[in-house]
Protein backbone atom coordinates (compact mmCIF):
# COMPACT_ATOMS: atom_id res chain seq x y z
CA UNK A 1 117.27 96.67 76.22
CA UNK A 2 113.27 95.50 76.84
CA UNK A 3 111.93 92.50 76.97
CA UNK A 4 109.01 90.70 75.42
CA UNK A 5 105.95 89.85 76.78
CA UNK A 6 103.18 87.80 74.47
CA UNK A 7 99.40 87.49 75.92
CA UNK A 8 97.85 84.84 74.88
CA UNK A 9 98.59 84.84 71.47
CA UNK A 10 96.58 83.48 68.94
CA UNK A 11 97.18 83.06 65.11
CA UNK A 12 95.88 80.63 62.63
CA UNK A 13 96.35 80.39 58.70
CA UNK A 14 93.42 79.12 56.11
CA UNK A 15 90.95 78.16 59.36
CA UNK A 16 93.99 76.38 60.88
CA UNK A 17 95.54 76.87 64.24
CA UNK A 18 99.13 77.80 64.17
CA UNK A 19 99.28 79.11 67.97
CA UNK A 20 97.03 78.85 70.08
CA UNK A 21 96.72 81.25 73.27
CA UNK A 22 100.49 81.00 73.51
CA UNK A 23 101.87 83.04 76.56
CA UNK A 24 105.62 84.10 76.91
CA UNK A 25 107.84 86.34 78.40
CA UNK A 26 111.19 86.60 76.39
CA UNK A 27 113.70 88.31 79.55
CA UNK A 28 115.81 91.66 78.64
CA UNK A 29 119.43 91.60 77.69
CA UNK A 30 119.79 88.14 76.80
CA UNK A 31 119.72 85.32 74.03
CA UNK A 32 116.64 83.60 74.10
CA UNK A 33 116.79 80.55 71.80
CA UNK A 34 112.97 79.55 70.48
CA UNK A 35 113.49 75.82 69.31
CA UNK A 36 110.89 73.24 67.73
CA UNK A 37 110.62 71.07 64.84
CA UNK A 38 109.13 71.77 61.84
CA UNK A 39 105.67 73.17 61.59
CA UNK A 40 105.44 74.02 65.24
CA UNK A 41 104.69 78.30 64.99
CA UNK A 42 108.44 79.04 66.14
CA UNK A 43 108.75 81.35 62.94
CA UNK A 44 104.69 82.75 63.06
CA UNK A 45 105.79 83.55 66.70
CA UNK A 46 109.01 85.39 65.48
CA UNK A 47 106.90 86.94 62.41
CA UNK A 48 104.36 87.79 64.86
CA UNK A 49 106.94 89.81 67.31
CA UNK A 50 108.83 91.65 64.10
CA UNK A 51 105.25 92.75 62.64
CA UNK A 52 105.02 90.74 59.81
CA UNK A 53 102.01 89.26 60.41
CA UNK A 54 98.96 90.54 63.00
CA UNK A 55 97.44 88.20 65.89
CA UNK A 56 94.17 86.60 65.55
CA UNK A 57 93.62 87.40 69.06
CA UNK A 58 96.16 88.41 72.34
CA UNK A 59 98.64 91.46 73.20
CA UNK A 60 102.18 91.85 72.29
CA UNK A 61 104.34 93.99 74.63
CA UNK A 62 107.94 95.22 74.10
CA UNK A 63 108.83 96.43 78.02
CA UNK A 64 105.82 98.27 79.07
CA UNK A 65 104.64 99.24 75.24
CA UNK A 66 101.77 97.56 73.53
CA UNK A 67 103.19 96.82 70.29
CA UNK A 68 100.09 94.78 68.48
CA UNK A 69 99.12 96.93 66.43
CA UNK A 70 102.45 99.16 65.61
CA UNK A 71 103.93 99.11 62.60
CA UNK A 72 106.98 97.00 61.74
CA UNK A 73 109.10 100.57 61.29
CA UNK A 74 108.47 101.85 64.56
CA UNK A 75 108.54 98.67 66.83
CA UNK A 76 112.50 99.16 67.65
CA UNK A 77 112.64 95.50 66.82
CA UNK A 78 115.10 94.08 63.43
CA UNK A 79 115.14 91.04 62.46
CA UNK A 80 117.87 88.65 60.68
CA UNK A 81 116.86 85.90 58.04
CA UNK A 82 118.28 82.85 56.60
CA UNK A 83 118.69 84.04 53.07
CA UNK A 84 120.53 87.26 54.99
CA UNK A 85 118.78 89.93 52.11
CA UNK A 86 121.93 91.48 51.51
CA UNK A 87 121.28 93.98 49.09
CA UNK A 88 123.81 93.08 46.06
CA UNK A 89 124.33 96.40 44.17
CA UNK A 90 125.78 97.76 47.45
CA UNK A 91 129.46 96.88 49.10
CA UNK A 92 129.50 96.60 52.82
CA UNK A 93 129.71 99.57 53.91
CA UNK A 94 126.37 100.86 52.05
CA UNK A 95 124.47 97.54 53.20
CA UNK A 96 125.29 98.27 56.91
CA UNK A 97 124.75 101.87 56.30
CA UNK A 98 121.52 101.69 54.57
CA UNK A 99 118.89 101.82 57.19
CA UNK A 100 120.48 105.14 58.72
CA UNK A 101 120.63 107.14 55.06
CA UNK A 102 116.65 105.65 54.96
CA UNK A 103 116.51 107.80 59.11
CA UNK A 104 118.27 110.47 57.39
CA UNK A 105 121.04 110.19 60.14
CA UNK A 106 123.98 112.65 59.60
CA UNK A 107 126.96 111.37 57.53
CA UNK A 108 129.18 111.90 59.92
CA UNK A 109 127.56 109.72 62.56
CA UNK A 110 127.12 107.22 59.90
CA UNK A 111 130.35 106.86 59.03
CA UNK A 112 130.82 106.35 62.71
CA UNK A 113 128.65 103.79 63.63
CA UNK A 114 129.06 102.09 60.74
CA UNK A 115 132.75 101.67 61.57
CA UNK A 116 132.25 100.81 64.85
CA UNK A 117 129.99 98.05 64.18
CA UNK A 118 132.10 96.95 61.55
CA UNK A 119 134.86 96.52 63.31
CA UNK A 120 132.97 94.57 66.23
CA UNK A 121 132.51 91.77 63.55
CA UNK A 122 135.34 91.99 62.51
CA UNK A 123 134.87 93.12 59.06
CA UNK A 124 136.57 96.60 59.35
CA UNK A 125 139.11 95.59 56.72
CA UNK A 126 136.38 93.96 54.15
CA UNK A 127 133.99 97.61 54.46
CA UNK A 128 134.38 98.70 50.80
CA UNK A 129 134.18 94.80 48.99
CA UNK A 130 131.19 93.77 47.20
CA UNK A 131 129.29 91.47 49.10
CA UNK A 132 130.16 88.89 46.24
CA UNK A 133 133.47 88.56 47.13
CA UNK A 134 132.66 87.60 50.83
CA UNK A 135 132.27 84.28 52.23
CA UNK A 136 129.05 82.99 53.71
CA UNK A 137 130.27 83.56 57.23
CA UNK A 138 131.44 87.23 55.97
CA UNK A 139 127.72 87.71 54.27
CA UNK A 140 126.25 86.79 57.82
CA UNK A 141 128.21 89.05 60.05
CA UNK A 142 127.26 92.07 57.31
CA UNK A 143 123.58 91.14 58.09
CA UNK A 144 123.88 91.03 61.87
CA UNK A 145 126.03 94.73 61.30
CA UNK A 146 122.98 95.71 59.33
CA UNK A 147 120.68 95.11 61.60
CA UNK A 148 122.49 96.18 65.15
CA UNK A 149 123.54 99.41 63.59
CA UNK A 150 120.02 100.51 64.30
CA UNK A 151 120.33 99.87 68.28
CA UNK A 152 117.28 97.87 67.93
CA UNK A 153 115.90 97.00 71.30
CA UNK A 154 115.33 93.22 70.08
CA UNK A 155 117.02 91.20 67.78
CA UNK A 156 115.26 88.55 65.66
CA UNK A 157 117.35 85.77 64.41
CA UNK A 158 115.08 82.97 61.48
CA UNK A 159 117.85 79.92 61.30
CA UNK A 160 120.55 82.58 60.55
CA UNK A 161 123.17 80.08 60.30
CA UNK A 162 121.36 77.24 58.00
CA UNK A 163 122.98 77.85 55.03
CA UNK A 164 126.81 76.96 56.72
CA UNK A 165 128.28 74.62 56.79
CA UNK A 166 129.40 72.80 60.40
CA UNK A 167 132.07 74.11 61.06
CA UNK A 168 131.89 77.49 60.42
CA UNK A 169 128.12 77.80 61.96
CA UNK A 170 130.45 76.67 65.37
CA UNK A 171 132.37 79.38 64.89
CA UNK A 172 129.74 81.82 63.65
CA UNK A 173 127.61 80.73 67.34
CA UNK A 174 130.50 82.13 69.23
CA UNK A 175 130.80 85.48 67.70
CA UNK A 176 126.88 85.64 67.85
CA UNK A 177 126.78 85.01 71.56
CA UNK A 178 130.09 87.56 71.98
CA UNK A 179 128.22 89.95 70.20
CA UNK A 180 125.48 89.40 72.09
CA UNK A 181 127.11 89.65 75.66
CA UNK A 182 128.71 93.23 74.03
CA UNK A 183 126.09 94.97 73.14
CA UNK A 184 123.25 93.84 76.02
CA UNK A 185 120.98 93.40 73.46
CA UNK A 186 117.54 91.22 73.83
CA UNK A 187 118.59 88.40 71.26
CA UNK A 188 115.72 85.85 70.08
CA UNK A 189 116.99 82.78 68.12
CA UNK A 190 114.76 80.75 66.16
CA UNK A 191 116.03 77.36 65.53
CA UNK A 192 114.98 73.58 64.91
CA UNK A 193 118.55 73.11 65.87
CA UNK A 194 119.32 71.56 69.06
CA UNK A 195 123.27 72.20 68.85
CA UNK A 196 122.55 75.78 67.57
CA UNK A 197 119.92 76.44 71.21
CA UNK A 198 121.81 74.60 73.35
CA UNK A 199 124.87 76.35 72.54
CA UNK A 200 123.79 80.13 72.58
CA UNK A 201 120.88 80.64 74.74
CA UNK A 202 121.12 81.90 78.10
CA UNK A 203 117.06 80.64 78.33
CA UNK A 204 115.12 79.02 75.85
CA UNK A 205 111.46 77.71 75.06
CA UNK A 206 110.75 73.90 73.46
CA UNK A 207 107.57 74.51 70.65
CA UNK A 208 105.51 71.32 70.40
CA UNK A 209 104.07 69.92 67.00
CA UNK A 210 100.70 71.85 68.32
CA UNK A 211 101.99 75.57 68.94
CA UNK A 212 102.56 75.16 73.00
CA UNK A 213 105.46 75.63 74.81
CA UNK A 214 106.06 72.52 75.90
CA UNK A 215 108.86 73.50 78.40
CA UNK A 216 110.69 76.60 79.32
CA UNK A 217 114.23 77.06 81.14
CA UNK A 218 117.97 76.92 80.44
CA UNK A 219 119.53 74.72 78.13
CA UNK A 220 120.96 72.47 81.29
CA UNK A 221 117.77 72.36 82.90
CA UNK A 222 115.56 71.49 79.51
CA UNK A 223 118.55 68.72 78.95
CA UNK A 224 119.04 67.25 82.52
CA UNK A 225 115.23 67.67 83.41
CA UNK A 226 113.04 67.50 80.38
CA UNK A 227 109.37 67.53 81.45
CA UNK A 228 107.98 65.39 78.67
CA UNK A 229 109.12 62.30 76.58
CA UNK A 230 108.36 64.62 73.83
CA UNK A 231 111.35 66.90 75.15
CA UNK A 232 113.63 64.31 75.94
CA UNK A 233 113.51 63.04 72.33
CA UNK A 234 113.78 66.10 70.70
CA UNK A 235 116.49 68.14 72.45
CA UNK A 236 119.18 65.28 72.58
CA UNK A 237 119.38 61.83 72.52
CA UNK A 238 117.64 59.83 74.80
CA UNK A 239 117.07 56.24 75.62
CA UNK A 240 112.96 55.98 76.53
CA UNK A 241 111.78 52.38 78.56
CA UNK A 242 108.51 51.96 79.56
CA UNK A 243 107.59 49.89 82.97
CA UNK A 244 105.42 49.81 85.51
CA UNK A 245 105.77 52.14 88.78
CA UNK A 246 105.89 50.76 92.18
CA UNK A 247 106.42 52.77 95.17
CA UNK A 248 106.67 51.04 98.77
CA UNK A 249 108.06 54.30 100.78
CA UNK A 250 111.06 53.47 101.05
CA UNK A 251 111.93 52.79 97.53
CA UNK A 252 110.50 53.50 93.97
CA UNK A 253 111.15 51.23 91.57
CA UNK A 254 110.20 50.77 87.00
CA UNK A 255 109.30 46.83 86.24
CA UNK A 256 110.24 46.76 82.53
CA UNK A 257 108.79 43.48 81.13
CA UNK A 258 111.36 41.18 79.49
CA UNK A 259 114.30 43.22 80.81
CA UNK A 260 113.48 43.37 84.87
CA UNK A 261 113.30 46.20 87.79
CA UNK A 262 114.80 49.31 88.01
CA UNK A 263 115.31 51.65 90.88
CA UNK A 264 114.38 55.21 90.15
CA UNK A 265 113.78 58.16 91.81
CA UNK A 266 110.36 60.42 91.60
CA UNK A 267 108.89 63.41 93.34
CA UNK A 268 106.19 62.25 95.65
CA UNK A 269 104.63 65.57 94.46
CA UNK A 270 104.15 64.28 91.40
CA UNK A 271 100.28 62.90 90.94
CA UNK A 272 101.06 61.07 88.07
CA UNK A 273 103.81 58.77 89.96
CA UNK A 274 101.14 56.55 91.43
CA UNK A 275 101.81 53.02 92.39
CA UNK A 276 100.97 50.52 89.34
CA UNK A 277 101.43 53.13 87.18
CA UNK A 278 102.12 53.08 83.61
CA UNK A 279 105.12 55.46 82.96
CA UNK A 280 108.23 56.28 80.98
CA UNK A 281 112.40 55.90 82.12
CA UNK A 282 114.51 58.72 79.90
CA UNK A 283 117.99 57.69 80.31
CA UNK A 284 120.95 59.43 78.39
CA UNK A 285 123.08 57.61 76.42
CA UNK A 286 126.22 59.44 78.01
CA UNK A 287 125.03 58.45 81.58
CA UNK A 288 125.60 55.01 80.89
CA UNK A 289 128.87 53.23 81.91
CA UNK A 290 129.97 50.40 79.67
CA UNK A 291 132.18 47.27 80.17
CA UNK A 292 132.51 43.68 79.46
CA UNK A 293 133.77 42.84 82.65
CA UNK A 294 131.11 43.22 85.68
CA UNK A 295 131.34 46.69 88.23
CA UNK A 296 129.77 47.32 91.62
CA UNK A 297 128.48 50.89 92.82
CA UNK A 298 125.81 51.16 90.81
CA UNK A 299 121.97 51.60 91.38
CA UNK A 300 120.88 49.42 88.01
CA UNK A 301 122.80 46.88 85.49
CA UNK A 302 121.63 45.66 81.84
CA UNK A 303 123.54 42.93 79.65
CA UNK A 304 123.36 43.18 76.48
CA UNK A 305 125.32 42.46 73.10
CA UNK A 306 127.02 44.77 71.24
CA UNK A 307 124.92 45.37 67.78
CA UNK A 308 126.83 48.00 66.18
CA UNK A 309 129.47 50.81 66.76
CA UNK A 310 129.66 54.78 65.46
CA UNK A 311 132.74 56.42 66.19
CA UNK A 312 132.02 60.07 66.22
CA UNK A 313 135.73 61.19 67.70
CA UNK A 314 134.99 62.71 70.44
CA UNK A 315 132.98 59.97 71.85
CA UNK A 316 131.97 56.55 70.71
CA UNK A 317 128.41 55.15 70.11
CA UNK A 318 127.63 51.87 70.90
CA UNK A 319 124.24 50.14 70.43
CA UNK A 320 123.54 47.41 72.50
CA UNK A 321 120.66 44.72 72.09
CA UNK A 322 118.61 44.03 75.40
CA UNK A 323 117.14 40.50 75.96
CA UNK A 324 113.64 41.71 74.92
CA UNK A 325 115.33 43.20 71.63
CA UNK A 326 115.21 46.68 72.41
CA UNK A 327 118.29 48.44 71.73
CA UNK A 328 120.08 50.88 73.97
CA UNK A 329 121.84 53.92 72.66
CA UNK A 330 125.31 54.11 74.79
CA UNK A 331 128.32 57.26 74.09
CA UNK A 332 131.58 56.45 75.64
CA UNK A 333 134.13 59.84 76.03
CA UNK A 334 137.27 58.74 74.18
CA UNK A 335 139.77 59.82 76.43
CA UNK A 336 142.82 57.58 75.82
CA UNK A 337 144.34 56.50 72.49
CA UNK A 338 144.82 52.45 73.69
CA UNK A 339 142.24 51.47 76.06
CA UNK A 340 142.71 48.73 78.71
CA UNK A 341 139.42 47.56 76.99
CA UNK A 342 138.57 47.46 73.48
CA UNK A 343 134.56 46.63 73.02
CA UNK A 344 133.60 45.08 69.64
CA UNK A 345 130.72 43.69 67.44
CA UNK A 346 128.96 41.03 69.23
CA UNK A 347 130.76 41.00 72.43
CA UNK A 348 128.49 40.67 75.58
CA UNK A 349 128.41 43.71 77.76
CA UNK A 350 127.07 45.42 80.95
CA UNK A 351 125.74 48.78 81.16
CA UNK A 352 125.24 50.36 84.38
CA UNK A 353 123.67 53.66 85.36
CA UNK A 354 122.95 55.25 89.03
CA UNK A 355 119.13 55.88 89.64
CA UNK A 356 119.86 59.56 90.18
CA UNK A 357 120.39 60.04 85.89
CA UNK A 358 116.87 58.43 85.45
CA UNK A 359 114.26 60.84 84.40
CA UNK A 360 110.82 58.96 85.11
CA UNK A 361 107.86 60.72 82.77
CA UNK A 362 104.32 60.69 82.53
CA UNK A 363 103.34 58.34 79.87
């Protein structure tokens, strides 16, 4: 169990900058989840860590051992992939197996921590099957055998769970972070997944379309407090207003043209929050309350009409058109079967939300 420390890491491909003196620390013992959209260096990063590919420039460490320059083989680091690379010709018990007969490890301990392992996925009863006759979930869980067996001190997971479908990638993120919290092994999950991060990662790292880390924490913190609009959009959903700033002391307040003034609440510490400044309201959908009939209690109000409605099942999505034609994103919580009130196409509406689920960002 070691963590992973990257110096300013640099790495570029045909003259072009993938990452660019890209600093991390990746703590011990738990699941780190890596996310970003396409084309941001989340996978160089991971390549970078395994050994796949060198660093233009910067230091890798793995605890207190320089790992730049050691080979993939001896780096105590494995790595899972999205096409699994199962090998075929072999049934489960040979694919988990494999990497110990290649250590020359005695067949006796093979056979033991091969069964062991096997039977912490839960595929003690499937160890002899070709790895044809398993199911996509099965043909993951033999991978992530495969590459525990090994103790490695780090565990690299590249969008292990892309090729399932919904339902059981929900199931197969349990058992991942279970198997995680069982064997106190450094996990690192690469992802352009939101659901897949949020879920799993006790800490996790947001890659911008440039290479940087555009903001580091835990999932609640990157989802309650995003630092950037950039953030906001991408982990989530997010409504983003623009307005002007005022501060008077006493109250701090976002003048939206076309839709009016809404109070807010900013760090003083923050330089950017100046008075007259041009700046950004992130407000979540869920954090707006929704009604046709007028409330009282809270810090800011909106009417709008409804445009158009998306039941999901869990919740319900309704967007609403502003008076300056923006449209707000709303979710409602379905939580009884026959509402007291039923909101339709068209109908006029109110949306409030308390100043404290504002986030105000630099523009």
């Amino acid at each position: 169990m070691r963590s992973i420390r990257l110096e300013n890491i640099t790495k570029s491909y045909g003259g072009e900058v993938i990452i660019d003196n890209l600093s991390l620390t990746i703590p011990s013992g738990k699941f780190f989840a890596l996310l970003g959209p396409s084309g941001s260096g989340k996978t160089t990063l991971l390549r970078l860590m395994a050994g796949f590919e060198t660093v233009d420039s910067g230091k890798i460490f793995l605890g207190d051992q320089d790992i730049t320059h050691v080979p993939i083989n001896e780096r105590h680091i494995n790595t899972i992939f999205q096409n699994y690379a199962l090998f075929p010709h072999l049934n489960v018990f040979e694919n988990v197996a494999y990497g110990l007969r290649v250590k020359k490890v005695p067949s006796d301990v093979i056979e033991q921590k091969v069964n062991k392992i096997l039977k912490a996925v839960n595929l003690e009863k499937h160890m002899y099957k070709a790895i044809n006759q398993l199911s996509g979930g099965q043909q993951q869980r033999v991978a992530l055998a495969r590459a525990v067996v090994n103790e490695p001190a780090v565990l690299l997971l590249d969008e292990p769970l892309a090729a399932l479908d919904f339902k059981l990638r929900e199931r197969m993120l349990l058992e991942l972070i279970d198997l995680q919290g069982s064997l106190n092994t450094t996990f690192v999950y690469v992802t352009h997944d939101q659901f897949e991060a949020l879920t799993v990662a006790d800490t996790m790292a947001i890659m911008n379309h440039d290479g940087h880390i555009e903001q580091l924490g835990t999932p609640k913190e990157i989802y309650e407090f995003p630092v950037s609009s950039f953030v906001a959009k991408f982990v989530g959903t997010t409504n983003i207003i623009q307005g002007v700033f005022h501060d008077d002391g006493s109250r701090q307040t976002l003048a939206v043209e076309g839709l009016g003034e809404f109070e807010v609440g900013v760090a003083r510490s923050k330089e950017w929050a100046r008075d007259g400044a041009t700046l950004l309201m992130s407000l979540r959908p869920e954090k707006i309350e929704i009604s046709k009939s007028p409330l009282s209690g809270f810090s800011n109000m909106l009417k709008g009409v409804v445009q158009s409605i998306v039941y999901h099942g869990r919740s319900t999505q309704y967007n609403v058109r502003m008076a300056d034609n923006h449209i707000l994103q709303v979710f409602e919580q379905n939580e009884e079967h026959f509402p007291q009130e039923v909101i339709d196409y068209d109908d006029v509406v109110y949306l409030y939300w308390q100043k404290e689920n504002v986030v105000v960002l630099e523009r």
